[in-house]
Protein backbone atom coordinates (compact mmCIF):
# COMPACT_ATOMS: atom_id res chain seq x y z
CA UNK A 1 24.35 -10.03 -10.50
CA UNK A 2 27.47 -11.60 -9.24
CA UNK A 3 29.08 -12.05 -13.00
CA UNK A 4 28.19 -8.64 -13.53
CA UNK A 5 30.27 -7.21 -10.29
CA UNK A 6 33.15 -9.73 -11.87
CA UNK A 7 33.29 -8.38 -14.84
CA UNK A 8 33.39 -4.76 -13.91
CA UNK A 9 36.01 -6.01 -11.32
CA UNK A 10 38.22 -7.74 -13.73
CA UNK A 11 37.73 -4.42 -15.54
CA UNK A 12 35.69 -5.36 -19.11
CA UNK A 13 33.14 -3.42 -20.36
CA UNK A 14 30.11 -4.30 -20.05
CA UNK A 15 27.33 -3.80 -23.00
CA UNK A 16 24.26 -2.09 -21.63
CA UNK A 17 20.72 -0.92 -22.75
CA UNK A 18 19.97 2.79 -21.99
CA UNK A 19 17.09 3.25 -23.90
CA UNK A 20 13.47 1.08 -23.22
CA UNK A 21 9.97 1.51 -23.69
CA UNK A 22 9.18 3.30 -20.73
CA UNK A 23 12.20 5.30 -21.13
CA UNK A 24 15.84 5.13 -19.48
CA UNK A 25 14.79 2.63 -17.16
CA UNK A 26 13.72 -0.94 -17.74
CA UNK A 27 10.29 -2.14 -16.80
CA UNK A 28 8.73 -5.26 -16.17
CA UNK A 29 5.25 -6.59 -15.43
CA UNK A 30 4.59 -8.92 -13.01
CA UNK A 31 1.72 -11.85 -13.83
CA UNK A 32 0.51 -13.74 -11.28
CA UNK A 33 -3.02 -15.17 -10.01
CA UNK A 34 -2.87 -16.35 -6.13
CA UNK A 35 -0.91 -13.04 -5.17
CA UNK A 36 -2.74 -10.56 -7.41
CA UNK A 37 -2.49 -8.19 -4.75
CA UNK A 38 0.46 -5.37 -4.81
CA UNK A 39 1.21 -6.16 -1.61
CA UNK A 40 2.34 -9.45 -1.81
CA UNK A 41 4.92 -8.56 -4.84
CA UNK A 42 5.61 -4.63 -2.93
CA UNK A 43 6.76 -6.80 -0.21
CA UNK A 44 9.13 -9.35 -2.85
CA UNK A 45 10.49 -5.76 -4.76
CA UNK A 46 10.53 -3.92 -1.78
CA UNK A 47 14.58 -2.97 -2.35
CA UNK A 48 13.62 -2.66 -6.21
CA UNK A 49 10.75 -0.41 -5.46
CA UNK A 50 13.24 1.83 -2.80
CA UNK A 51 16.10 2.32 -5.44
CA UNK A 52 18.16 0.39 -3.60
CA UNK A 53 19.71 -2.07 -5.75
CA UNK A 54 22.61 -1.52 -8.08
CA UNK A 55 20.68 -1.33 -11.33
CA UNK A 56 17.10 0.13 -11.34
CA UNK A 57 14.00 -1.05 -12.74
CA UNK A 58 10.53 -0.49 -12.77
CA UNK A 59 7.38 -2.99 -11.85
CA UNK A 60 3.56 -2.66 -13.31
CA UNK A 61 1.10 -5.28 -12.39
CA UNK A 62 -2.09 -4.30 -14.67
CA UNK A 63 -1.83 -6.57 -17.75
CA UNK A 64 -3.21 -2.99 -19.61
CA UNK A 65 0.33 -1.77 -19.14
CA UNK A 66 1.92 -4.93 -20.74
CA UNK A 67 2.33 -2.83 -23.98
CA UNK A 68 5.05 -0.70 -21.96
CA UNK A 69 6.99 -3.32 -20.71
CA UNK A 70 9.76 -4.57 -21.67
CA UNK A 71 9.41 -7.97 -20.57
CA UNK A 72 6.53 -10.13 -18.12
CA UNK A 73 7.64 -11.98 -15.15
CA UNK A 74 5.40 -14.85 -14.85
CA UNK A 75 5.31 -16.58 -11.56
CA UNK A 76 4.36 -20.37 -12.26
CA UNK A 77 2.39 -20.71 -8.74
CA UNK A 78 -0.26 -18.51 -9.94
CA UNK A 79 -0.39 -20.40 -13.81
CA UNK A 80 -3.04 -23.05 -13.85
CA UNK A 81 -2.47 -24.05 -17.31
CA UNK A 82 -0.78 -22.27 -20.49
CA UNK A 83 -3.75 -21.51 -21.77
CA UNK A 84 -4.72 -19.05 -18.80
CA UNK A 85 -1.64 -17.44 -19.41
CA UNK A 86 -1.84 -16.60 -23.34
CA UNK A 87 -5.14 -15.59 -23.14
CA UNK A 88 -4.21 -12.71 -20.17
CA UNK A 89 -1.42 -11.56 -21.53
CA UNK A 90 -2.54 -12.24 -25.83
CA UNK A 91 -1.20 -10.71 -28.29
CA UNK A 92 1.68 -11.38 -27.59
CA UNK A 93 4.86 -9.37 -28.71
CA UNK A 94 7.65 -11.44 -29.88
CA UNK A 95 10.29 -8.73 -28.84
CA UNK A 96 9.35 -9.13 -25.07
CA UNK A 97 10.69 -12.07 -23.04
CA UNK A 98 8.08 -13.97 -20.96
CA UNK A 99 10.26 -14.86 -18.08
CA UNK A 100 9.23 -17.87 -15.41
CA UNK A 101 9.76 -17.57 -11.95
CA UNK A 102 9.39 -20.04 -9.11
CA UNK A 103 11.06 -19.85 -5.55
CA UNK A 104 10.58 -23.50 -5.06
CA UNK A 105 11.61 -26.65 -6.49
CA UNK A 106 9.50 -28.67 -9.08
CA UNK A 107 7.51 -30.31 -6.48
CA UNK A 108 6.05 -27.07 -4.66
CA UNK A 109 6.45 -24.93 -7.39
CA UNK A 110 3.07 -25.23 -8.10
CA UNK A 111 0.67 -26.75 -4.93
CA UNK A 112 -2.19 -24.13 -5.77
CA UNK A 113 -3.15 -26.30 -9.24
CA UNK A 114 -0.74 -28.83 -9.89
CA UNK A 115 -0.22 -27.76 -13.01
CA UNK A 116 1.11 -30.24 -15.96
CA UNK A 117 4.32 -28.36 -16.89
CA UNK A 118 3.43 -30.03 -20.42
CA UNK A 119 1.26 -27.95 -20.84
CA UNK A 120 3.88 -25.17 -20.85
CA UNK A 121 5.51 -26.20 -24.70
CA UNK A 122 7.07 -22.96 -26.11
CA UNK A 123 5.55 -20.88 -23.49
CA UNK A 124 8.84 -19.18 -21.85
CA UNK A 125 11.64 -17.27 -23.44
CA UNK A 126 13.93 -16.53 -20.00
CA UNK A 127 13.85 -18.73 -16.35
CA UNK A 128 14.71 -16.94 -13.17
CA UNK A 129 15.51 -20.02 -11.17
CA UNK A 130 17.83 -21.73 -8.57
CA UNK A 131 19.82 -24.07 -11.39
CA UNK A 132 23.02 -22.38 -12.54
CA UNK A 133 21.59 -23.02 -16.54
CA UNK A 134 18.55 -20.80 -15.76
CA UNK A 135 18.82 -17.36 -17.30
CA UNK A 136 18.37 -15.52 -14.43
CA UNK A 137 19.96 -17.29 -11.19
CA UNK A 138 17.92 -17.14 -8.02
CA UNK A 139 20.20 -17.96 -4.83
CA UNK A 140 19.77 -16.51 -1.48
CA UNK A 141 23.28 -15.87 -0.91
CA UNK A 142 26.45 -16.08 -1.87
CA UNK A 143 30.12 -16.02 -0.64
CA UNK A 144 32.96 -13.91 -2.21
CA UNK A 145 36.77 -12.99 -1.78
CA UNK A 146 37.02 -10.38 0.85
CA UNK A 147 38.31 -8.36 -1.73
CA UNK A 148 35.81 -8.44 -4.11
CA UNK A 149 33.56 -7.70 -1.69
CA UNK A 150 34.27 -4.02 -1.37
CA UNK A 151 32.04 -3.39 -4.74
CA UNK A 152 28.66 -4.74 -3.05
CA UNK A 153 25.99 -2.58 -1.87
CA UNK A 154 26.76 -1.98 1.51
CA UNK A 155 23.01 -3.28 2.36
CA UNK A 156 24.64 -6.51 1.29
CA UNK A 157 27.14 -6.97 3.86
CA UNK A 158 26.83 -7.42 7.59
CA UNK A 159 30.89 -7.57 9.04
CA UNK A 160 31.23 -11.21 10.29
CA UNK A 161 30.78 -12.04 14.03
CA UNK A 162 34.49 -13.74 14.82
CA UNK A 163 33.47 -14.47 18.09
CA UNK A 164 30.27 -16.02 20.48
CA UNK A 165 29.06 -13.49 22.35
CA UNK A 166 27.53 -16.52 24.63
CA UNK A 167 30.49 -18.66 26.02
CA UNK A 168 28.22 -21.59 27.08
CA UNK A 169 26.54 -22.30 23.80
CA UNK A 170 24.50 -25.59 23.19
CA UNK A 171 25.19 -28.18 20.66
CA UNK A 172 22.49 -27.74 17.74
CA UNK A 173 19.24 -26.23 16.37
CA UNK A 174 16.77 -26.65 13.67
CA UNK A 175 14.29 -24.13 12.28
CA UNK A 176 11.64 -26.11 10.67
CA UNK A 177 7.89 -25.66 10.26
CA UNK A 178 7.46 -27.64 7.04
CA UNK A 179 7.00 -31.30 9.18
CA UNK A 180 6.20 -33.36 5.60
CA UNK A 181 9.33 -32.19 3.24
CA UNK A 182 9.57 -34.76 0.96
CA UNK A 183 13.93 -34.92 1.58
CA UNK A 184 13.09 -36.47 5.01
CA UNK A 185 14.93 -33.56 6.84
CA UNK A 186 12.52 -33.94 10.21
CA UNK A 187 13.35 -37.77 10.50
CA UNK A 188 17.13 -37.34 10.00
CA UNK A 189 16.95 -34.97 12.92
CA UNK A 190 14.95 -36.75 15.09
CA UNK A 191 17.71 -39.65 14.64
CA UNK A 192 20.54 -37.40 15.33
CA UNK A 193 18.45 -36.80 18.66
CA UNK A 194 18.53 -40.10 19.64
CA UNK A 195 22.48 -39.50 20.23
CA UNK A 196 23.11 -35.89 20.46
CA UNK A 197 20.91 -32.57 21.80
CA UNK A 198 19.06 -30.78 19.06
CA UNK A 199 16.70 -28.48 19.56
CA UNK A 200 13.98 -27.60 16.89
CA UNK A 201 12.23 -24.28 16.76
CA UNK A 202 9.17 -23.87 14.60
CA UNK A 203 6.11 -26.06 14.06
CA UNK A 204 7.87 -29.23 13.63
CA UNK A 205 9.59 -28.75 17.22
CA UNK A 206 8.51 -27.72 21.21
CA UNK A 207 10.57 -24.50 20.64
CA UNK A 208 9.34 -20.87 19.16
CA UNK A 209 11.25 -17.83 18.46
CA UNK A 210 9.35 -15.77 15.77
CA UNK A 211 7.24 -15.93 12.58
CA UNK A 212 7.91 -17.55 9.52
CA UNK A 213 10.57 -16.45 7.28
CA UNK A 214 9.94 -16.77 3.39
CA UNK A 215 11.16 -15.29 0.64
CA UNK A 216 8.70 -12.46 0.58
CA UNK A 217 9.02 -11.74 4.34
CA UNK A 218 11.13 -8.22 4.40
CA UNK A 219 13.29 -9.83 7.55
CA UNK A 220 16.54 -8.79 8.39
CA UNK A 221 19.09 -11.31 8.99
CA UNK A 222 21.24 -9.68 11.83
CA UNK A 223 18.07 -9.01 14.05
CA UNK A 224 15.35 -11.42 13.30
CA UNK A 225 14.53 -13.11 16.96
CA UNK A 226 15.14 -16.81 15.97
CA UNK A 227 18.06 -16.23 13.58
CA UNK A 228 19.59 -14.09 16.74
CA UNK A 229 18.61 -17.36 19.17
CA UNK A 230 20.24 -19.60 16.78
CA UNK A 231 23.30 -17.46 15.92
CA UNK A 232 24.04 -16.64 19.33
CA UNK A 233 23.25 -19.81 21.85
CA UNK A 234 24.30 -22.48 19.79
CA UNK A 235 27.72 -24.21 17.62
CA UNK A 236 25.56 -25.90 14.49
CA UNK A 237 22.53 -25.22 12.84
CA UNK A 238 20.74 -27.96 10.50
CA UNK A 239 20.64 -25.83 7.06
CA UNK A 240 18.57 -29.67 5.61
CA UNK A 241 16.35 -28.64 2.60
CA UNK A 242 12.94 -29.34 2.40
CA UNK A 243 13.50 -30.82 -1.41
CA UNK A 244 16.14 -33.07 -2.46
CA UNK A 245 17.16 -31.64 -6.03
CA UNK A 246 20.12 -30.81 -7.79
CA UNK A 247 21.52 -27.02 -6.99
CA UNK A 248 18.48 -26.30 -4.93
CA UNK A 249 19.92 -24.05 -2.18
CA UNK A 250 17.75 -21.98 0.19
CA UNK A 251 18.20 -18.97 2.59
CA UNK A 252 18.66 -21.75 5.71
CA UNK A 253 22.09 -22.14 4.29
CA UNK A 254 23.26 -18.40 4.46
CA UNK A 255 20.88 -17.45 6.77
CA UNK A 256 22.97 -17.07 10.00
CA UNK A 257 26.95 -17.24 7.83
CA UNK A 258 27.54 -13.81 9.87
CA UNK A 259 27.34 -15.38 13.56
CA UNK A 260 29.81 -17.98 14.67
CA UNK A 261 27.69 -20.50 13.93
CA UNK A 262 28.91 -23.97 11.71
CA UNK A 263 26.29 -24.96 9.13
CA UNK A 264 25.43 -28.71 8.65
CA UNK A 265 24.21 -28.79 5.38
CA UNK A 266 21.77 -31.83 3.48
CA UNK A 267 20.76 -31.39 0.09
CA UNK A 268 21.22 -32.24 -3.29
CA UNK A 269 23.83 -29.26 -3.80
CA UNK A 270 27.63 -29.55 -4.40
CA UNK A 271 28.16 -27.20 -1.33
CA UNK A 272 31.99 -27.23 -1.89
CA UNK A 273 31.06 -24.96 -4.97
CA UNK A 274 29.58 -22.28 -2.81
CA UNK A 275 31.12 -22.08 0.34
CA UNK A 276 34.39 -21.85 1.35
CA UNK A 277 36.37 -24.74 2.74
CA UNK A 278 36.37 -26.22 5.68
CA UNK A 279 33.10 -23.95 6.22
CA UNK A 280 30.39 -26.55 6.47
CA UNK A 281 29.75 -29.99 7.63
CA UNK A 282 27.76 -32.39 5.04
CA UNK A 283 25.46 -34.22 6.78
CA UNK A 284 25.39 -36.59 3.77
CA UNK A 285 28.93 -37.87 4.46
CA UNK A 286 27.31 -39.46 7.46
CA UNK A 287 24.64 -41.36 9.12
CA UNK A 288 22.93 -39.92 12.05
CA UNK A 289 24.66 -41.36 14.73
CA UNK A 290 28.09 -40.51 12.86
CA UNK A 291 26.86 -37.21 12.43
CA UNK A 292 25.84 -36.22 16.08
CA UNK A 293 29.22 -38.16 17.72
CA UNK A 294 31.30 -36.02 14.86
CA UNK A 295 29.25 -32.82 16.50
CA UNK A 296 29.78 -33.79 20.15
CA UNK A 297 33.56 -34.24 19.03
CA UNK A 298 34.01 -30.95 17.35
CA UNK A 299 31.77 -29.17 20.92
CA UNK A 300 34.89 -31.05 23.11
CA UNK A 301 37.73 -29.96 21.00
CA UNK A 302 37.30 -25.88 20.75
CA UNK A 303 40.39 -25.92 18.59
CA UNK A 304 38.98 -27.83 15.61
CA UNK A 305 35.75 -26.32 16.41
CA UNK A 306 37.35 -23.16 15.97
CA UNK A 307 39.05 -24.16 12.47
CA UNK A 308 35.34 -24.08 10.91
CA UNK A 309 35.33 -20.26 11.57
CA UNK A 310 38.39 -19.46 10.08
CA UNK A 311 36.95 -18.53 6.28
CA UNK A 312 35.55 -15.39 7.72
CA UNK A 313 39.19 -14.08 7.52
CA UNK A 314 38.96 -14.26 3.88
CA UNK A 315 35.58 -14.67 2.41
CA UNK A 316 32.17 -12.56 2.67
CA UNK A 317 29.44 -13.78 2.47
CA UNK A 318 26.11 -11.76 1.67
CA UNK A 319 22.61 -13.10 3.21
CA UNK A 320 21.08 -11.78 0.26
CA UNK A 321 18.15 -13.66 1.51
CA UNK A 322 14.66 -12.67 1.26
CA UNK A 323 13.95 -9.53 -0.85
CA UNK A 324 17.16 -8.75 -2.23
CA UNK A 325 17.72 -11.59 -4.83
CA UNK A 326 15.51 -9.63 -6.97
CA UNK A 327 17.97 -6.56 -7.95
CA UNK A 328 19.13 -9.16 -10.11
CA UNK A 329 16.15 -9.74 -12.44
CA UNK A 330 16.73 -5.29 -12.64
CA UNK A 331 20.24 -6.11 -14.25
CA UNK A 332 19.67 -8.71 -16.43
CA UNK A 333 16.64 -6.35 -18.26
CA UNK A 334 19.72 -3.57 -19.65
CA UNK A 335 21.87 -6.66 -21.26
CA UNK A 336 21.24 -6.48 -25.02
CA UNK A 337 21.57 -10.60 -24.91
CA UNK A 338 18.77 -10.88 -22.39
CA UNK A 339 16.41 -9.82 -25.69
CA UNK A 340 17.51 -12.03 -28.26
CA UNK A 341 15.63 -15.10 -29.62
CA UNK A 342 15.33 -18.05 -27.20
CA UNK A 343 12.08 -20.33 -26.34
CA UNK A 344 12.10 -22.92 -23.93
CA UNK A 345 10.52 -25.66 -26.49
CA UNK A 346 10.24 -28.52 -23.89
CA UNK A 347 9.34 -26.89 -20.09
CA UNK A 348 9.13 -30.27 -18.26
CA UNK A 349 12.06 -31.67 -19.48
CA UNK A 350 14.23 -28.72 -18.42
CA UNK A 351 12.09 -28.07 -15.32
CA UNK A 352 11.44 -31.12 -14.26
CA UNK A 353 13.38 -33.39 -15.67
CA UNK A 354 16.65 -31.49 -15.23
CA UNK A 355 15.99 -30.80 -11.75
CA UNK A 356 16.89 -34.92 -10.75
CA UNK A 357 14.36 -34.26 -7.53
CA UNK A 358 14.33 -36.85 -5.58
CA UNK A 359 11.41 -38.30 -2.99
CA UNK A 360 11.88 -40.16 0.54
CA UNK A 361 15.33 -39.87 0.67
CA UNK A 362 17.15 -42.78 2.65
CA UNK A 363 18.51 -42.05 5.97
């Protein structure tokens, strides 16, 4: 989505479809077998199925109607082998990209069957994916000039907070309720405690605020109860992800960017390529008790503190987060390219293998 908005910035033409089977606007079927319910995937397209992204597109989910589409989203969760897939979704047309989607990493991508991704030789044509090779890239956010942030759907931008609106703000909270993730987030924290005050909302923690927040819950950043608490009563929030693999970025990370709130960030990501500078604290560079004396530092010295806040003069970011993310799968469907011949030969070495995951990270 973001490389189209450049290149209409920068002022290129960009090649479009304006004809498709269904007629002038792209349509797509969705496959998948532990949410087979519309309301599940209403509630994922909810901005797709109001108009409101930039690009239209249409969404079926009766494999009847496959015939009309003009390409299948298959979500892996739902695939317990290959073969289950070919044989719901047989004949299959050649001009129509089978497209995977997953909004986790390789290790929960698929919990209901623990599928062998083997299996999955020549099955997929497209990705939609957090990786920056997939062909469709799923991020929950993203950070741009102010300047190029004028041509975003205004639903995409909430005007930065510059300033606390609570003067006496604690030092740090967590919103966790995944207590096992395999990236060792929960004992990294608990460490940091044993030096420094962090308070964790959610399951893993004594604290509540809320209900979940996943990618198909239709929550609002700027008023969601424990993104509010967080945003507005403390200086850092613990944006650690729950997998340890390369690129994999969740919504914890842009979550609360519009409150004057400094992320510390753990993952396998090379932040400095999606945030702005001096934006972020890397709780990699440091061990716990580094990490919580560097915090208590930054809470007695407002004027560095203070420094951390100072991208929101120049950048904007967009908490694209939950339902939004899929407008782009919409404007991917009119580029001629998207149709052309691929197949993703071997799945588990790209999936898997490419994804470097990692398990019990050290602390």
């Amino acid at each position: 989505m973001m490389e189209l908005f450049r290149k209409k910035a920068m002022g290129k033409l960009v090649p479009q479809l304006t004809r498709f089977r269904s007629g002038t606007v792209p349509r797509v079927m969705v496959w998948s077998r532990p949410f087979e319910g519309n309301a599940f995937w209403d509630s994922v397209f909810s901005q797709v199925k109001r108009g409101d992204c930039p690009m239209p597109c249409e969404l079926v989910y009766d494999v009847r109607q496959r015939n009309a589409t003009d390409a299948i989203l298959i979500h892996v969760r739902g695939a317990k082998d290959s073969q289950t897939v070919r044989a719901d979704l047989s004949p299959r047309d050649p001009r129509q990209p089978w497209i995977m989607l997953t909004f986790e990493a390789p290790p929960y991508a698929n919990v209901a069957f623990k599928t062998r991704y083997e299996n999955y030789y020549g099955l997929f044509n497209r990705t939609m994916f957090y990786r920056r090779d997939s062909d469709i890239l799923w991020r929950h956010g993203f950070v741009v000039p102010k300047e190029d942030a004028r041509i975003l759907p205004a639903s995409w931008v909430i005007p930065p907070l510059m300033e606390a609106v609570n003067r006496t703000r604690k030092l740090a909270v967590a919103l966790i309720s995944n207590c096992g993730a395999e990236s060792n987030r929960l004992q990294y924290i608990k460490r940091v405690q044993a030096y420094a005050p962090v308070d964790i909302y959610g399951r893993c923690g004594n604290l509540s605020c809320g209900g979940s927040m996943y990618v198909w819950h239709n929550y609002n950043t700027s008023t969601d109860p424990c993104l509010k608490v967080a945003g507005e009563n403390y200086l850092f929030y613990f944006a650690f992800e729950n997998n340890y693999c390369d690129e994999y970025v969740t919504e914890k990370v842009y979550n609360l960017m519009h409150y004057p709130i400094v992320p510390v960030v753990r993952g396998a990501e090379n932040y400095s390529l999606i945030l702005p500078p001096n934006s972020y604290i890397n709780a990699n560079d440091y061990s716990p008790k580094e990490l919580a004396e560097r915090l208590l530092y930054l809470k007695d010295n407002p004027q560095e503190y203070e420094q951390y806040l100072e991208w929101k003069k120049y950048y904007q970011a967009s908490t694209v987060g939950g339902v939004r993310i899929m407008c782009d799968l919409c404007s991917r469907l009119y580029d001629p390219e998207f149709y052309e011949h691929k197949v993703y030969e071997d799945f588990y070495d790209w999936f898997v293998g490419k994804s470097f995951c990692k398990a019990g990270m050290e602390i």
